[in-house]
Protein backbone atom coordinates (compact mmCIF):
# COMPACT_ATOMS: atom_id res chain seq x y z
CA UNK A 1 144.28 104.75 85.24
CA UNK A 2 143.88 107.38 82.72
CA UNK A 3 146.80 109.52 82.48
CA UNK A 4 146.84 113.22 81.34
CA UNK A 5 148.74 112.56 78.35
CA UNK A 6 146.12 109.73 77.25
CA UNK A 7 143.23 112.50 78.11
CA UNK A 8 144.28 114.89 76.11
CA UNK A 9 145.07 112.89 73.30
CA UNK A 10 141.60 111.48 73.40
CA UNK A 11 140.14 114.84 73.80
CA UNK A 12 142.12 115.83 70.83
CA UNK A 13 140.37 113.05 68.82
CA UNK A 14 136.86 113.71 69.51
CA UNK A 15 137.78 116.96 68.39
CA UNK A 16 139.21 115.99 65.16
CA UNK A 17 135.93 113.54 65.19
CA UNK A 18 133.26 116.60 65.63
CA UNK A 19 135.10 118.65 62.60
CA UNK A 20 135.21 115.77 60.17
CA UNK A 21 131.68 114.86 61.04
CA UNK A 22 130.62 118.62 60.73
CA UNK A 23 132.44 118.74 57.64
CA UNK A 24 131.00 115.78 56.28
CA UNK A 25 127.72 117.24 56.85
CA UNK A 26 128.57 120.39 55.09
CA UNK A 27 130.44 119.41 51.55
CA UNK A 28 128.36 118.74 48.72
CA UNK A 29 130.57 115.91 46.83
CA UNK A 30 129.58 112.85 47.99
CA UNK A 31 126.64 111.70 50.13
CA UNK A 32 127.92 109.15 51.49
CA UNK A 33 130.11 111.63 53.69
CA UNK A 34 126.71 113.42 54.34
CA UNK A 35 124.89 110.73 55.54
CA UNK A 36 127.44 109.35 57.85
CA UNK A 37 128.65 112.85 58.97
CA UNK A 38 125.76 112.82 61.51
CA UNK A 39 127.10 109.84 63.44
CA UNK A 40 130.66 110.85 63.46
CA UNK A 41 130.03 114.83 64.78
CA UNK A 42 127.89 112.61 67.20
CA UNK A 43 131.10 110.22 68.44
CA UNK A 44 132.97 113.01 68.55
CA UNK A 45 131.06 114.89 70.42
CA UNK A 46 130.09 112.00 73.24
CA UNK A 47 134.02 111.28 73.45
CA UNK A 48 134.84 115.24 73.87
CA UNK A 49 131.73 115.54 76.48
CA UNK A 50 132.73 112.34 78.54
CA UNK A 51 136.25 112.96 78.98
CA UNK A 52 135.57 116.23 80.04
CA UNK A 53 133.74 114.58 83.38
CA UNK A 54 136.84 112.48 84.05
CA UNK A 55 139.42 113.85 86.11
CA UNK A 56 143.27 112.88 85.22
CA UNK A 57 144.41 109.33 86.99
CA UNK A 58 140.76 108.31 87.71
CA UNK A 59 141.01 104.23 88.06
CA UNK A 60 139.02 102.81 85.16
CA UNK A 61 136.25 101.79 87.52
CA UNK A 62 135.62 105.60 88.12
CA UNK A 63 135.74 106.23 83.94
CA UNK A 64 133.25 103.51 83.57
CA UNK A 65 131.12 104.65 85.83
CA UNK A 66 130.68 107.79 85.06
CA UNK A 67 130.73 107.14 81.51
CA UNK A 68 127.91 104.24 81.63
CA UNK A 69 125.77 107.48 84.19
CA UNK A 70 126.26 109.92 80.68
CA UNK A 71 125.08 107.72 78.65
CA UNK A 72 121.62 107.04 80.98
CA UNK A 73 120.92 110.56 81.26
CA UNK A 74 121.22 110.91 77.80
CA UNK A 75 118.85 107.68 77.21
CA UNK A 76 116.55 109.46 79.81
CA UNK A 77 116.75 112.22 78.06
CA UNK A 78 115.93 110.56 74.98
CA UNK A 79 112.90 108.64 76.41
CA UNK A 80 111.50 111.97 78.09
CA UNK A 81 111.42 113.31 73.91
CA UNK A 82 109.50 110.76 73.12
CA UNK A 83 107.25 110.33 75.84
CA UNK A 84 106.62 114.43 75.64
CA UNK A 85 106.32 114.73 72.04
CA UNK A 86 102.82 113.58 70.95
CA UNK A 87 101.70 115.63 73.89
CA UNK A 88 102.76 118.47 72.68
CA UNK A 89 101.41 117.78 69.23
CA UNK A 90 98.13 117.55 69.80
């Protein structure tokens, strides 16, 4: 089960996750902050987003699920992009 407290700690991190990754994206010192800054606003994001969908003391069976049915749409999503796009090039 995921508890409130575990939730919200979680949610806290994704936060903390999306800032770093935005900052990282944002300083000019070192580029190897910039180019992983993209992939860590990106976990941090997914992790805030996802745990948003999950109610408090959902059995992990529930939290899979609905995890593993945000990550198809997003896959779906993904494939759609790339299906569309050279249509709309031409």
């Amino acid at each position: 089960m995921v508890s409130q407290r575990m939730k919200s700690g979680l949610e806290k991190v994704g936060i903390a996750l999306s800032a770093f990754g935005l900052f990282s994206i944002l300083q000019p010192f070192s580029e190897t902050l910039y180019r992983y800054g993209f992939q860590i606003l990106c976990i941090g994001g997914f992790l805030y987003i996802v745990l948003g969908y999950i109610p408090a003391g959902a059995p992990v069976s529930k939290v899979t699920a609905i995890t593993l049915a945000i990550i198809g749409i997003l896959v779906g999503f993904l494939i759609l992009g790339i299906v569309i796009a050279p249509l709309l090039v031409r």
